[in-house]
C-alpha atoms as a PDB file:
ATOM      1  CA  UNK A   1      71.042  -6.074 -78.304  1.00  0.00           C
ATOM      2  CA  UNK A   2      67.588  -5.245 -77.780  1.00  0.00           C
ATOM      3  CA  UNK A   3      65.411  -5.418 -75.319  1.00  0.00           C
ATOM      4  CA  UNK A   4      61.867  -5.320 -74.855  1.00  0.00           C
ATOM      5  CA  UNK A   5      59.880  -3.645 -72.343  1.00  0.00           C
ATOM      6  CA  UNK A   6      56.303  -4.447 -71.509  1.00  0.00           C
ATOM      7  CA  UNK A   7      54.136  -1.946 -70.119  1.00  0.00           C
ATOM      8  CA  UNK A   8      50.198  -2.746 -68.819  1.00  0.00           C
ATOM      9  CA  UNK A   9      48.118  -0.076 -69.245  1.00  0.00           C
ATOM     10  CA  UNK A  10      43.691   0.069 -68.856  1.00  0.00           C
ATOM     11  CA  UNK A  11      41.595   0.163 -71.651  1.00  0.00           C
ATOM     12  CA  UNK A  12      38.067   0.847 -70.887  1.00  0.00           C
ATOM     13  CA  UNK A  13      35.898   0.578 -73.958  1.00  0.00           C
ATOM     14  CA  UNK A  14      34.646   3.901 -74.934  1.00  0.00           C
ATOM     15  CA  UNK A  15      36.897   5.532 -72.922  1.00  0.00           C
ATOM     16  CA  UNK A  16      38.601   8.106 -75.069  1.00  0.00           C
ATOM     17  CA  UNK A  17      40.512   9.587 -71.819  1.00  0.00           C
ATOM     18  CA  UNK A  18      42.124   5.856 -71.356  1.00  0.00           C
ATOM     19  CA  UNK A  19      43.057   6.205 -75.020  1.00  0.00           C
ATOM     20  CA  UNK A  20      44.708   9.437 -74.569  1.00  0.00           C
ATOM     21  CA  UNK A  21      46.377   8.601 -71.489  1.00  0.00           C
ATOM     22  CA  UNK A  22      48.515   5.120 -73.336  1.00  0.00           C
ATOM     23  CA  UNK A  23      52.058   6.283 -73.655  1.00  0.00           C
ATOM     24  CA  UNK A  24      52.954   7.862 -77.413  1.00  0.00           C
ATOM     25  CA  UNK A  25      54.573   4.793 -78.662  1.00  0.00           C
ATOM     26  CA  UNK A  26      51.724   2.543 -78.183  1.00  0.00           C
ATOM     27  CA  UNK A  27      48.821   4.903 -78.729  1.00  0.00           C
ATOM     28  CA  UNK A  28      48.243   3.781 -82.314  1.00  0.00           C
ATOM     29  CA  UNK A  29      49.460   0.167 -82.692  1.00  0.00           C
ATOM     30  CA  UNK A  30      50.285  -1.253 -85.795  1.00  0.00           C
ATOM     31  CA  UNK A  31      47.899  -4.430 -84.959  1.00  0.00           C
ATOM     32  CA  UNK A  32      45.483  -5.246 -82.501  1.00  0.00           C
ATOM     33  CA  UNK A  33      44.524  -8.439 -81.493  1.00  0.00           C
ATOM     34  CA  UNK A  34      41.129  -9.630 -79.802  1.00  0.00           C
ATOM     35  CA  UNK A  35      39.370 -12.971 -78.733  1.00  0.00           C
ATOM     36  CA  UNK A  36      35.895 -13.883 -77.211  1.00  0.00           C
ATOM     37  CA  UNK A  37      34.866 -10.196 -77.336  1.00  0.00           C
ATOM     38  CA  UNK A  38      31.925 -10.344 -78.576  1.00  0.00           C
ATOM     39  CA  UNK A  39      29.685 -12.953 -76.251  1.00  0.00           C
ATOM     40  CA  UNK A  40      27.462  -9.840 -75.212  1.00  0.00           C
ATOM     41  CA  UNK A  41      23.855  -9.322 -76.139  1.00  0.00           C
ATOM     42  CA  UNK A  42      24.491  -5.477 -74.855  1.00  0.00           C
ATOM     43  CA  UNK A  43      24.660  -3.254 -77.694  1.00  0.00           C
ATOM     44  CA  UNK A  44      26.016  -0.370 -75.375  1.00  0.00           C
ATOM     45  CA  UNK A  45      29.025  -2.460 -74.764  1.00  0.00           C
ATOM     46  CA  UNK A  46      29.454  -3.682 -78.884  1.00  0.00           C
ATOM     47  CA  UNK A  47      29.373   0.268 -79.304  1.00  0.00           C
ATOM     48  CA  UNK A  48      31.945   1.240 -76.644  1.00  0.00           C
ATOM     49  CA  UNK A  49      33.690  -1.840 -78.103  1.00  0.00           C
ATOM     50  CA  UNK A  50      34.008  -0.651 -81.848  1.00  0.00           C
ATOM     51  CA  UNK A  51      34.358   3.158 -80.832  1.00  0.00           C
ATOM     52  CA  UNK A  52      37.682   2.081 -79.267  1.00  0.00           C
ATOM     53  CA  UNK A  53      38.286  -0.070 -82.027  1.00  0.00           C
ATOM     54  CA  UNK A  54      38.146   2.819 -84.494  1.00  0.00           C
ATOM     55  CA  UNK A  55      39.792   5.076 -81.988  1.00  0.00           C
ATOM     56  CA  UNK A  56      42.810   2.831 -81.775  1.00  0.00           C
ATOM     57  CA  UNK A  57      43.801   0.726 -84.696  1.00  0.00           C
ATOM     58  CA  UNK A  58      46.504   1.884 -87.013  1.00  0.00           C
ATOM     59  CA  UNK A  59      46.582  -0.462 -90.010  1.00  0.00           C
ATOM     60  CA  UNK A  60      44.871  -3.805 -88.793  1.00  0.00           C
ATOM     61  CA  UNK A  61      42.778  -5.174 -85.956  1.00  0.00           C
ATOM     62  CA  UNK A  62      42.020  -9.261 -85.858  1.00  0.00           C
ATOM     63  CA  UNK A  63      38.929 -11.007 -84.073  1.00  0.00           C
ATOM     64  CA  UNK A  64      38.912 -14.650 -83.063  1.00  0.00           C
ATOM     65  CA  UNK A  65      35.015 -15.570 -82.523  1.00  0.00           C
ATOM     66  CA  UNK A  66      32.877 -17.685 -81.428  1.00  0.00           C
ATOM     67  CA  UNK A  67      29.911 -17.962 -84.494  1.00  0.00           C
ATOM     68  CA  UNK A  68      27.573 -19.965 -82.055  1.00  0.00           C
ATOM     69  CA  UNK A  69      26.768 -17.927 -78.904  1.00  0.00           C
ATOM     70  CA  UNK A  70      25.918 -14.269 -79.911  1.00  0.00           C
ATOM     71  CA  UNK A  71      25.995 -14.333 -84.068  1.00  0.00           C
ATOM     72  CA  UNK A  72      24.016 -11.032 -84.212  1.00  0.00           C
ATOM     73  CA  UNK A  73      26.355  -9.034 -81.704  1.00  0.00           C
ATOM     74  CA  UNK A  74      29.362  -9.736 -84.094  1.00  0.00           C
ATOM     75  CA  UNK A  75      27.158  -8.475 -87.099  1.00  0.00           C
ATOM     76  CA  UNK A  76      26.119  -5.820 -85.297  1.00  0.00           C
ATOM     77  CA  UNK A  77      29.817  -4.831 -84.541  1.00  0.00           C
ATOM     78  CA  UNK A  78      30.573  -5.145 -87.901  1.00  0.00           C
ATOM     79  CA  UNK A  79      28.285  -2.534 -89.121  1.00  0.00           C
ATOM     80  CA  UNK A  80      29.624  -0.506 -86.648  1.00  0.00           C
ATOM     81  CA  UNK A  81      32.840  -0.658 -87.709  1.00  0.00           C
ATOM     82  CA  UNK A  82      32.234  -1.164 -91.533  1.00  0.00           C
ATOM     83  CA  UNK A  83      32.852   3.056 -92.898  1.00  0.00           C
ATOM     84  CA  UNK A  84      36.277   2.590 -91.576  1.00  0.00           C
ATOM     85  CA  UNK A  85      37.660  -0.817 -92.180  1.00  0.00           C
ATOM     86  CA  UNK A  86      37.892  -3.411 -94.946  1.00  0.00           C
ATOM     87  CA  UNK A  87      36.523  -6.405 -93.525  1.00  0.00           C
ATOM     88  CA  UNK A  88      37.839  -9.818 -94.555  1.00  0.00           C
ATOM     89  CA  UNK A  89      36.642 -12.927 -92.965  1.00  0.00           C
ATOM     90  CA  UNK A  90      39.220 -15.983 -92.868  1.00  0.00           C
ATOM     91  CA  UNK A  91      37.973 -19.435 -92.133  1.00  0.00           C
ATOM     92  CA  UNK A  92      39.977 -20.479 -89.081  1.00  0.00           C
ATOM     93  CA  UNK A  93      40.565 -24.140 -90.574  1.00  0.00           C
ATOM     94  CA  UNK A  94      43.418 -22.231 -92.844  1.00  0.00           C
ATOM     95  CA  UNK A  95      44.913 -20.373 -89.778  1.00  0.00           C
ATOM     96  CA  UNK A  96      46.981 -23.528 -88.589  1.00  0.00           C
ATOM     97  CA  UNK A  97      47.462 -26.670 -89.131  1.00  0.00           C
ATOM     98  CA  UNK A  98      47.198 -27.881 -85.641  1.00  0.00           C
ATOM     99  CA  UNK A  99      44.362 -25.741 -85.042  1.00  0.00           C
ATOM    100  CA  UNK A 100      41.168 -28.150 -84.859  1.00  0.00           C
ATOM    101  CA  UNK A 101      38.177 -25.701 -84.918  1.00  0.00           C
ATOM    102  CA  UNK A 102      35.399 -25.587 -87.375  1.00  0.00           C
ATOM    103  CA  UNK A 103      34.991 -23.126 -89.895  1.00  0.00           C
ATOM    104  CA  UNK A 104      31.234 -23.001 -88.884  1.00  0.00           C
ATOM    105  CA  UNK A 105      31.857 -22.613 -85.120  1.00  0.00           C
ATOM    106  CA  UNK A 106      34.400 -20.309 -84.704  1.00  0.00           C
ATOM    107  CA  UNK A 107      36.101 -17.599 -87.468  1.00  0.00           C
ATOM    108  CA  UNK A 108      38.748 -15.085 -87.601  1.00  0.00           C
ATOM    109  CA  UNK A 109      37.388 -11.236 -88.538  1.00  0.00           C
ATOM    110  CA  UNK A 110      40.353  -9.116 -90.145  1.00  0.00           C
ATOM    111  CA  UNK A 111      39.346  -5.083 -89.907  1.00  0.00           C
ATOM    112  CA  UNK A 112      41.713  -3.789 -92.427  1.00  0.00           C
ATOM    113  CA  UNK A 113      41.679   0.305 -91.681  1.00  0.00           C
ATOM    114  CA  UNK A 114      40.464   2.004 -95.252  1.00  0.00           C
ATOM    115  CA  UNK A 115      42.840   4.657 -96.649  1.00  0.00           C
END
């Protein structure tokens, strides 16, 4: 019998005191999961973005984006977060069968943390 509890906490990008303040048990999650993050032109914002990104992911984080609206704000993300992640791209037409996106529209980013 077990039960699940779900607890809402805010994140603010960049925020290391929002980090800090996430109860012990979620403060380093196994995965993190993200979609449509990445639409900004704002580099203070991809910054803040990948700080917390660093910050917070224990083994793996995992993008869903968008390659058409802002394709220089995820590579600029990703060389932000390059020194402490693996980075493996998977072409979202693999991801699931009933999935109909194209491979040169949209793409899934998998930041594997280095050891």
């Amino acid at each position: 019998n077990e039960s699940t509890q779900v607890v809402t906490q805010p994140l603010r990008w960049g925020r290391i005191e929002d980090i800090h303040a996430l109860p012990q048990d979620i403060s380093r999650p196994d995965i993190i999961f993200g979609a449509d993050l990445l639409y900004t032109c704002d580099e203070s914002v991809i910054c803040a973005l990948a700080e917390t990104v660093i910050l917070l992911t224990g083994r793996v984080a995992v993008f869903a984006v968008c390659k058409l609206h802002r394709p220089q704000s995820i590579i600029f993300f990703l060389s932000l977060v390059k020194s402490c992640f693996d980075i493996r791209h998977v072409a979202v037409s693999t991801a699931h069968n009933d999935l109909m996106a194209s491979d040169e529209d949209f793409g899934l980013i998998e930041l594997w943390r280095k050891k």
